[in-house]
C-alpha atoms as a PDB file:
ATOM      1  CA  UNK A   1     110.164 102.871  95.607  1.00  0.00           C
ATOM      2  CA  UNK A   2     111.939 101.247  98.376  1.00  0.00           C
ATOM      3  CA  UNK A   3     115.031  99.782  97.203  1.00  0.00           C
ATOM      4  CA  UNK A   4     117.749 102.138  98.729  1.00  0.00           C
ATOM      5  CA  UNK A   5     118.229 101.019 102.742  1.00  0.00           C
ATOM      6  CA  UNK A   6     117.327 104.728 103.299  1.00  0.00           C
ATOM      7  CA  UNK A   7     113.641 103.971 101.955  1.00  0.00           C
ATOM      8  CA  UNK A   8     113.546 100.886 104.064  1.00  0.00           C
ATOM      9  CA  UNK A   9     114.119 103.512 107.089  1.00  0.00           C
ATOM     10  CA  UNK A  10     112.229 106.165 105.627  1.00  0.00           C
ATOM     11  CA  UNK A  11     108.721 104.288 105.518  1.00  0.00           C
ATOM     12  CA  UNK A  12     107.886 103.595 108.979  1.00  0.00           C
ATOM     13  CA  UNK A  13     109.281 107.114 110.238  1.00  0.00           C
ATOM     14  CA  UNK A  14     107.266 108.994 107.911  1.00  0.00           C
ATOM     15  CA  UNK A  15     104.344 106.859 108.339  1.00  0.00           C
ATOM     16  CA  UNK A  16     104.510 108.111 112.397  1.00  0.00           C
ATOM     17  CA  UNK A  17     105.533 111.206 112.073  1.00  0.00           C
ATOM     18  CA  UNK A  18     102.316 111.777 109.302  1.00  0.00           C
ATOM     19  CA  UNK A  19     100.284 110.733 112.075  1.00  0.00           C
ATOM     20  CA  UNK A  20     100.919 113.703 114.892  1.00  0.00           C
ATOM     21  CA  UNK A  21     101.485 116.324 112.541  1.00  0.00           C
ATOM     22  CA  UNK A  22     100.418 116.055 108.927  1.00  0.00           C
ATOM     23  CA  UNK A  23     102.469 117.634 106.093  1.00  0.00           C
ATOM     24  CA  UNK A  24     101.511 120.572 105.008  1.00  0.00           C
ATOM     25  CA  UNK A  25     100.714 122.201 101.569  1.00  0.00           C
ATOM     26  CA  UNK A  26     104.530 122.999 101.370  1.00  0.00           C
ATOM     27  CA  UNK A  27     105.782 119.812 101.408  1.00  0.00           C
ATOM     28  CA  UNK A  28     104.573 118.765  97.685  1.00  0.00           C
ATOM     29  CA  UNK A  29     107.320 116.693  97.633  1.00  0.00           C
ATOM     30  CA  UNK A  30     108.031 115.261 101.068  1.00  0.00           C
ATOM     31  CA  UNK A  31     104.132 114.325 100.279  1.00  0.00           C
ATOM     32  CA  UNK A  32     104.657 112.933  96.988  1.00  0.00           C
ATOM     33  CA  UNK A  33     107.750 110.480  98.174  1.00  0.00           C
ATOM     34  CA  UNK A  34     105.361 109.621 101.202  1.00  0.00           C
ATOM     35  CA  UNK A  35     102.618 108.281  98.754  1.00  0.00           C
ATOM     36  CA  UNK A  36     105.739 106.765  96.779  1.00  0.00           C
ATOM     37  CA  UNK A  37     106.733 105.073  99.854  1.00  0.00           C
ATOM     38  CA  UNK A  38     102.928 103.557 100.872  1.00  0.00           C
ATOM     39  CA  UNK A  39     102.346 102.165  97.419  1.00  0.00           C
ATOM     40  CA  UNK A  40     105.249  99.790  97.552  1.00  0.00           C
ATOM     41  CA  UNK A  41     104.062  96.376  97.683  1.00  0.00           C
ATOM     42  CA  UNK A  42     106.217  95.542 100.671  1.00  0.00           C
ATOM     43  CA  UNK A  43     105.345  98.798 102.395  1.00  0.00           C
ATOM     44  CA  UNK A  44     101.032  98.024 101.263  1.00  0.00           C
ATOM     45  CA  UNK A  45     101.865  94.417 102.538  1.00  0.00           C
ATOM     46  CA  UNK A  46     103.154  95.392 106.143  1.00  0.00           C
ATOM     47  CA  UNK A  47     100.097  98.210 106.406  1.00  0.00           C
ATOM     48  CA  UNK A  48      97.396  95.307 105.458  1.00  0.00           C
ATOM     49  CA  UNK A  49      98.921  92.721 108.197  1.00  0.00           C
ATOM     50  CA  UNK A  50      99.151  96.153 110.644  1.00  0.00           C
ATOM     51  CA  UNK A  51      95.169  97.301 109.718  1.00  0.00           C
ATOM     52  CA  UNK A  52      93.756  95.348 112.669  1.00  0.00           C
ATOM     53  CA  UNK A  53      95.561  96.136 115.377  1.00  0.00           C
ATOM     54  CA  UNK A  54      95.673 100.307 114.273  1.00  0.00           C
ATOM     55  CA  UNK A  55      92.735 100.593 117.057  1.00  0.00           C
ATOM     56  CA  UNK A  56      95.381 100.899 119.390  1.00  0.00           C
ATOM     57  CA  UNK A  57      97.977 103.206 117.513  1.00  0.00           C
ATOM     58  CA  UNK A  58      98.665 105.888 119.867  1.00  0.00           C
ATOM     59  CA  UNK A  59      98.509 108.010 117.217  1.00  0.00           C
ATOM     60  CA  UNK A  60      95.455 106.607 115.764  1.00  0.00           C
ATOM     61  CA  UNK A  61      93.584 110.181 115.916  1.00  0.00           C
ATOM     62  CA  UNK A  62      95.592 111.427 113.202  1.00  0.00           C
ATOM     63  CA  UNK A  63      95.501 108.479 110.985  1.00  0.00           C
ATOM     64  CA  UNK A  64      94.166 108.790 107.887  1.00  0.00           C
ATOM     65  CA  UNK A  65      90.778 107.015 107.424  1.00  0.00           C
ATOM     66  CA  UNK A  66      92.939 104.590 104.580  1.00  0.00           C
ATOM     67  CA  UNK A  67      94.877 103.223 106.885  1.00  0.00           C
ATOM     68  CA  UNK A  68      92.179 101.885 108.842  1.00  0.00           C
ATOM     69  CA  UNK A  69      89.676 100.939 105.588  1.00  0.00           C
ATOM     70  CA  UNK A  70      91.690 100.473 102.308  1.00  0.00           C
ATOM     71  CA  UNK A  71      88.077 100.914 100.232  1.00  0.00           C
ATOM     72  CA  UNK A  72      87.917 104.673 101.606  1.00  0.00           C
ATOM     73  CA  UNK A  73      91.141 104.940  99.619  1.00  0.00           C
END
Protein backbone atom coordinates (compact mmCIF):
# COMPACT_ATOMS: atom_id res chain seq x y z
CA UNK A 1 0.00 0.00 0.00
CA UNK A 2 1.25 3.41 -0.50
CA UNK A 3 2.33 4.83 2.65
CA UNK A 4 6.22 4.89 2.30
CA UNK A 5 7.19 8.23 -0.04
CA UNK A 6 8.87 5.51 -2.21
CA UNK A 7 5.25 4.06 -3.09
CA UNK A 8 4.04 7.55 -3.69
CA UNK A 9 6.96 7.57 -6.49
CA UNK A 10 6.65 4.13 -7.37
CA UNK A 11 2.89 4.29 -8.69
CA UNK A 12 2.96 6.55 -11.52
CA UNK A 13 6.46 5.15 -12.83
CA UNK A 14 5.32 1.73 -12.88
CA UNK A 15 2.03 2.59 -14.18
CA UNK A 16 4.17 4.10 -17.52
CA UNK A 17 6.65 1.96 -17.72
CA UNK A 18 3.70 -1.15 -17.70
CA UNK A 19 2.45 0.57 -20.60
CA UNK A 20 5.56 0.24 -23.32
CA UNK A 21 6.77 -2.89 -22.11
CA UNK A 22 4.68 -5.16 -19.94
CA UNK A 23 6.23 -7.31 -17.17
CA UNK A 24 6.90 -10.44 -17.89
CA UNK A 25 6.17 -13.92 -16.33
CA UNK A 26 9.42 -13.36 -14.24
CA UNK A 27 8.50 -10.57 -12.49
CA UNK A 28 5.80 -12.38 -10.06
CA UNK A 29 6.62 -9.97 -7.75
CA UNK A 30 7.40 -6.66 -9.42
CA UNK A 31 3.69 -7.72 -10.78
CA UNK A 32 2.23 -8.45 -7.56
CA UNK A 33 3.47 -4.92 -5.84
CA UNK A 34 2.15 -3.30 -9.19
CA UNK A 35 -1.46 -4.65 -8.50
CA UNK A 36 -0.65 -3.66 -4.72
CA UNK A 37 0.08 -0.27 -5.88
CA UNK A 38 -3.33 0.18 -8.33
CA UNK A 39 -5.67 -1.01 -5.63
CA UNK A 40 -4.86 1.79 -3.27
CA UNK A 41 -7.70 4.00 -2.91
CA UNK A 42 -5.63 7.08 -3.62
CA UNK A 43 -3.83 5.39 -6.49
CA UNK A 44 -7.86 3.87 -7.88
CA UNK A 45 -8.95 7.56 -7.15
CA UNK A 46 -6.27 9.38 -9.42
CA UNK A 47 -6.82 6.44 -12.32
CA UNK A 48 -10.83 7.14 -12.21
CA UNK A 49 -10.34 11.16 -12.51
CA UNK A 50 -7.39 10.13 -15.34
CA UNK A 51 -9.98 7.42 -17.33
CA UNK A 52 -11.24 10.13 -19.70
CA UNK A 53 -8.57 11.73 -20.93
CA UNK A 54 -6.40 8.04 -21.43
CA UNK A 55 -7.54 8.49 -25.30
CA UNK A 56 -4.65 10.51 -25.61
CA UNK A 57 -1.95 8.56 -23.48
CA UNK A 58 0.88 8.19 -25.73
CA UNK A 59 1.16 5.01 -24.55
CA UNK A 60 -2.40 4.19 -24.77
CA UNK A 61 -1.65 1.01 -27.15
CA UNK A 62 -0.28 -0.83 -24.38
CA UNK A 63 -2.78 0.02 -21.80
CA UNK A 64 -4.57 -2.47 -20.36
CA UNK A 65 -8.29 -2.56 -21.39
CA UNK A 66 -9.00 -1.72 -17.21
CA UNK A 67 -7.62 1.29 -17.36
CA UNK A 68 -9.80 2.53 -19.93
CA UNK A 69 -13.25 0.49 -18.64
CA UNK A 70 -13.06 -0.42 -14.87
CA UNK A 71 -16.15 -3.16 -15.56
CA UNK A 72 -13.64 -5.19 -17.93
CA UNK A 73 -11.70 -5.48 -14.67
Amino acid sequence: MPSALADCAAAPALFYAVTYVPLSAQHVQLAAYFERLMDHPSVAATIDTARPWFKFYPGRVGLSRRFFDPASA
